[in-house]
Protein backbone atom coordinates (compact mmCIF):
# COMPACT_ATOMS: atom_id res chain seq x y z
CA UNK A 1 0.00 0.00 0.00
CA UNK A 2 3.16 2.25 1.07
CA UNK A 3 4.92 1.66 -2.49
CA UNK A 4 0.92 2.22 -4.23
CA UNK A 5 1.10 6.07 -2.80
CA UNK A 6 4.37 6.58 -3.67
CA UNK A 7 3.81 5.23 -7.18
CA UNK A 8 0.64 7.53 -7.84
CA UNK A 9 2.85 10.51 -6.60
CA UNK A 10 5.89 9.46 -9.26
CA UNK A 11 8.39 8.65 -6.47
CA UNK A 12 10.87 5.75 -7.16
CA UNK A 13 9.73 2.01 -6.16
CA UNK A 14 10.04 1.85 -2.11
CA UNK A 15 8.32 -1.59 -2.42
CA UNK A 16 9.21 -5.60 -1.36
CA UNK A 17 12.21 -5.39 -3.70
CA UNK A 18 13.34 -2.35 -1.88
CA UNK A 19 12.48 -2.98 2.01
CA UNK A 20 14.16 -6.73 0.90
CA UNK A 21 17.53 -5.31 -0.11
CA UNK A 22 17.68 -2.83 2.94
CA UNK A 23 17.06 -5.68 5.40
CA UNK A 24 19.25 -7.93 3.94
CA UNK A 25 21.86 -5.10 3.55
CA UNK A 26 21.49 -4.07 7.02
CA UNK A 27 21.73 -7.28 8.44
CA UNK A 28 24.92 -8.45 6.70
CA UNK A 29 26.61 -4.97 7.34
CA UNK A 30 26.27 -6.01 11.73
CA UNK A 31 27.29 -9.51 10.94
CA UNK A 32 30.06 -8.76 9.13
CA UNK A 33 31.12 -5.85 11.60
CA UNK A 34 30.92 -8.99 14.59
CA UNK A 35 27.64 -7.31 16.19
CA UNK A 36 25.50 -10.39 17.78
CA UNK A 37 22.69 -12.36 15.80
CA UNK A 38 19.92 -9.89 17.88
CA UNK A 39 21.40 -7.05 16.50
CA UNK A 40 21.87 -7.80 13.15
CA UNK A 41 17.71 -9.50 13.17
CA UNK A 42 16.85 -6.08 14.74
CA UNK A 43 18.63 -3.85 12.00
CA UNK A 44 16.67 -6.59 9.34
CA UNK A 45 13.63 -5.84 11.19
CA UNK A 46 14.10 -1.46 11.19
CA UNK A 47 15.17 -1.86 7.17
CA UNK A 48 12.08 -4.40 6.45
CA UNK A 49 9.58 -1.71 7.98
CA UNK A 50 11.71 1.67 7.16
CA UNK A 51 9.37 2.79 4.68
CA UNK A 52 5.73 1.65 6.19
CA UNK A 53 4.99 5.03 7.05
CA UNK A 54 4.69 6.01 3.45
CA UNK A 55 1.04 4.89 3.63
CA UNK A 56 -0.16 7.58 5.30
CA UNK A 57 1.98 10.22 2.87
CA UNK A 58 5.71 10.66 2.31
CA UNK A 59 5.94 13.67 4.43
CA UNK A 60 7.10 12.75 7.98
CA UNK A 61 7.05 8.74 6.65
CA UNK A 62 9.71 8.49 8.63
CA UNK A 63 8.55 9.42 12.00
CA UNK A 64 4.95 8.08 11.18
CA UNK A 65 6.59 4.37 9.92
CA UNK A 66 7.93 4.63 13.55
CA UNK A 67 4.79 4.41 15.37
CA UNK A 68 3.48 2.28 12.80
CA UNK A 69 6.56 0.03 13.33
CA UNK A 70 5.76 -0.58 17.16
CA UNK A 71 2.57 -2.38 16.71
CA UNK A 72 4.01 -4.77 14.26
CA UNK A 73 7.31 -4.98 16.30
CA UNK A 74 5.02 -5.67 19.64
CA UNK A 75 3.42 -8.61 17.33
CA UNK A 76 6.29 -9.88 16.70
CA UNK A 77 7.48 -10.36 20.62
CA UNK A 78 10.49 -7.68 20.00
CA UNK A 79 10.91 -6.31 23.89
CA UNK A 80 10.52 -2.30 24.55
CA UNK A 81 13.75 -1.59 24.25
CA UNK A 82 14.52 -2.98 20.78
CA UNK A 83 11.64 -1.61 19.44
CA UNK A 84 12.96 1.64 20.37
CA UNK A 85 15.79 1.25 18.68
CA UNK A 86 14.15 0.08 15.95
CA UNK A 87 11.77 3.23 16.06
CA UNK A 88 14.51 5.46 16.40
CA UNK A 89 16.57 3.77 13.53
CA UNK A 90 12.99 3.93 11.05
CA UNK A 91 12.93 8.22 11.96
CA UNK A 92 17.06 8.28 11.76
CA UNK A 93 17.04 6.36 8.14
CA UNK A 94 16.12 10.18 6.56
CA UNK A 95 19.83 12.24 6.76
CA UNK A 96 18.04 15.27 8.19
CA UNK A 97 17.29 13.97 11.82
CA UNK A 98 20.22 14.60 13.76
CA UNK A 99 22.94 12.81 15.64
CA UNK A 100 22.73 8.67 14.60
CA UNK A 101 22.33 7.04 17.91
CA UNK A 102 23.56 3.79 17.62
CA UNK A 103 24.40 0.88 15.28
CA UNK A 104 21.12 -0.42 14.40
CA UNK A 105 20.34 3.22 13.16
CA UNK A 106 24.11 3.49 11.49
CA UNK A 107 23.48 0.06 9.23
CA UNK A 108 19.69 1.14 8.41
CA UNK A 109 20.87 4.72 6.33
CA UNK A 110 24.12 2.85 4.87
CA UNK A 111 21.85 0.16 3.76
CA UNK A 112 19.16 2.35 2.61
CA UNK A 113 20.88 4.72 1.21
CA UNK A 114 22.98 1.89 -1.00
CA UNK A 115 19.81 0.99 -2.82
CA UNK A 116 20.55 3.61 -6.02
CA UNK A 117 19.67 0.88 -9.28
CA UNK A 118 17.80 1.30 -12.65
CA UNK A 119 15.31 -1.39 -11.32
CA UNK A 120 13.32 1.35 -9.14
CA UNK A 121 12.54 3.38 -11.75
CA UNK A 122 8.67 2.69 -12.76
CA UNK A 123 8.59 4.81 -16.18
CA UNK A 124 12.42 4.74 -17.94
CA UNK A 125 10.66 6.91 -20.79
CA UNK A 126 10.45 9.82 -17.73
CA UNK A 127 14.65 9.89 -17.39
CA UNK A 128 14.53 13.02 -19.50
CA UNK A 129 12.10 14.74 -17.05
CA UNK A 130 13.14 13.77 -13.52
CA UNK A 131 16.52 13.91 -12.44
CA UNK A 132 15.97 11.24 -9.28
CA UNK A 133 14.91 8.81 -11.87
CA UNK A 134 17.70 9.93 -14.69
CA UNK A 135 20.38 8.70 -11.80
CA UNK A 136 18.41 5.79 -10.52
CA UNK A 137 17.92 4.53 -14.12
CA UNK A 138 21.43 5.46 -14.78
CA UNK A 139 23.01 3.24 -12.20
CA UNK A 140 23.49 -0.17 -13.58
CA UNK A 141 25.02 -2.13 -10.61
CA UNK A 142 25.35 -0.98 -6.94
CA UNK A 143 27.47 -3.29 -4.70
CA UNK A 144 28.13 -2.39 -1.24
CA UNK A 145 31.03 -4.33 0.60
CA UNK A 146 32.33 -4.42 4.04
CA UNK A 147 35.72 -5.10 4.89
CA UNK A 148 35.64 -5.39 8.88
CA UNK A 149 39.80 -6.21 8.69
CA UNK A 150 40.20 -2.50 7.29
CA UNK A 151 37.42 -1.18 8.67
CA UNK A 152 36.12 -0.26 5.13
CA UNK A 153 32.73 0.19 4.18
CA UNK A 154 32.75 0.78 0.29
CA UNK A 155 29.65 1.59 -2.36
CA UNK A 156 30.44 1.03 -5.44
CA UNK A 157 28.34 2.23 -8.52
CA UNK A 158 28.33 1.62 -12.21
CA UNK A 159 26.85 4.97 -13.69
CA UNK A 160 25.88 4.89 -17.62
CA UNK A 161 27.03 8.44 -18.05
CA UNK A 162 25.43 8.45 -21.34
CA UNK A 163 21.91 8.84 -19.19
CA UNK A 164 22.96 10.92 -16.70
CA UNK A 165 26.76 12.26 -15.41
CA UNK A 166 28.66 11.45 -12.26
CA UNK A 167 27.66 15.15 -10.99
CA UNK A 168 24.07 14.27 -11.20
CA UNK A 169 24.41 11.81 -8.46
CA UNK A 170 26.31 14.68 -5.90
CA UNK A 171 23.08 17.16 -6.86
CA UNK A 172 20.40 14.90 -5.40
CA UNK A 173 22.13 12.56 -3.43
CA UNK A 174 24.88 14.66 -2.03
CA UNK A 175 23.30 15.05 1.64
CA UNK A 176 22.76 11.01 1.76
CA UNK A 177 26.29 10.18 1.18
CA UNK A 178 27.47 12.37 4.20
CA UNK A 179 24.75 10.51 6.32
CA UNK A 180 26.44 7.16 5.19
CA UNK A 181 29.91 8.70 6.01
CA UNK A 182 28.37 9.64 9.70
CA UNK A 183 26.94 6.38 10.02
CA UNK A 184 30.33 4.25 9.08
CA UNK A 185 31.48 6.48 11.52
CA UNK A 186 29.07 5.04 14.23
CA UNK A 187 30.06 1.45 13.32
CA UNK A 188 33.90 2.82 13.22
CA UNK A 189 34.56 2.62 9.97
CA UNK A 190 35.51 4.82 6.97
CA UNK A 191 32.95 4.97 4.27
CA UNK A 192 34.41 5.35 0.61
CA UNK A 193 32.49 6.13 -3.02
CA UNK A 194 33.37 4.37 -6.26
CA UNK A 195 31.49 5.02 -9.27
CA UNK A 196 32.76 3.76 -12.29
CA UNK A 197 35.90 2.62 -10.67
CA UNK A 198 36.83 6.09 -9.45
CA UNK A 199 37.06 7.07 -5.67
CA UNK A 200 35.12 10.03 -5.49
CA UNK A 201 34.77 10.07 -1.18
């Protein structure tokens, strides 16, 4: 219903495909970092429900997917103080909310904000009209890696600059790149940009 709104509206896909790939991506980021099994299922848990909140309208999702996160959390059997940190993780995953509180938060943005791939665009003959979906449809493969030995957590993106160029990307997605740089921080790690083979952060 979330990903219905946001399609009527023209935003990206924010669907199954999406939630999927940030609560897998979240997950692995813990494990591979050594954080325990409940930490990495809770971070799976705060990227499966990031988005829910976009059923009631994408302004404030975050902070309403939150609330709407609790119930299904309570359901679930999470106790009250994971499913605050899953709440606060859901409001944290947009870069404009302040200080990232903890690791569960820190995986949610890297993982959410690693999901940039041609596959959420709904109408590729819009690219000429909407930048967001000139860069999304311009990305080709997105890979994010963690290397715990070198504390290393790397994005790497294949850009078809014939659709849309490498400064594209820094216009819309600038502000969600330094979130991922604060939140490798959080896990104690550097966070580093490739696109097209190039270290650009």
């Amino acid at each position: 219903m979330a990903d219905k709104y946001l399609e009527v509206i023209g935003y990206t896909e924010h669907g199954l495909r999406h939630t999927d790939i940030v609560s897998k991506a979240a997950y692995n980021i813990l494990k591979k970092l050594s954080f325990s099994e409940s930490e990495a299922e809770l971070a799976a848990a705060a990227g499966f429900l990031h988005d829910i909140g976009n059923m009631l309208g994408r302004s404030n999702h975050h902070k309403m997917g939150a609330i709407l996160a609790k119930e299904v959390l309570e359901e679930l059997g999470y106790d009250l103080r994971d499913i605050i940190r899953a709440m606060r993780a859901i409001v944290m995953h947009e870069e404009d909310e302040g200080v990232i509180p903890d690791a569960i938060a820190a995986a949610l943005i890297l993982a959410d904000k690693a999901d940039v791939h041609r596959s959420r665009v709904r109408n590729p003959a819009m690219v000429t009209e909407d930048i967001h979906d000139r860069v999304n449809y311009a990305a080709t493969e997105s890979e994010l890696t963690i290397d715990a030995d070198k504390k290393l957590i790397m994005l790497s993106l294949v850009i078809d600059t014939m659709i849309s160029q490498v400064i594209e990307y820094f216009e819309i997605f600038l502000s969600r790149m330094i979130a991922c740089r604060k939140a490798a921080r959080v896990l104690n790690c550097e966070f580093q940009l490739y696109i097209n083979d190039t270290r650009l952060a």
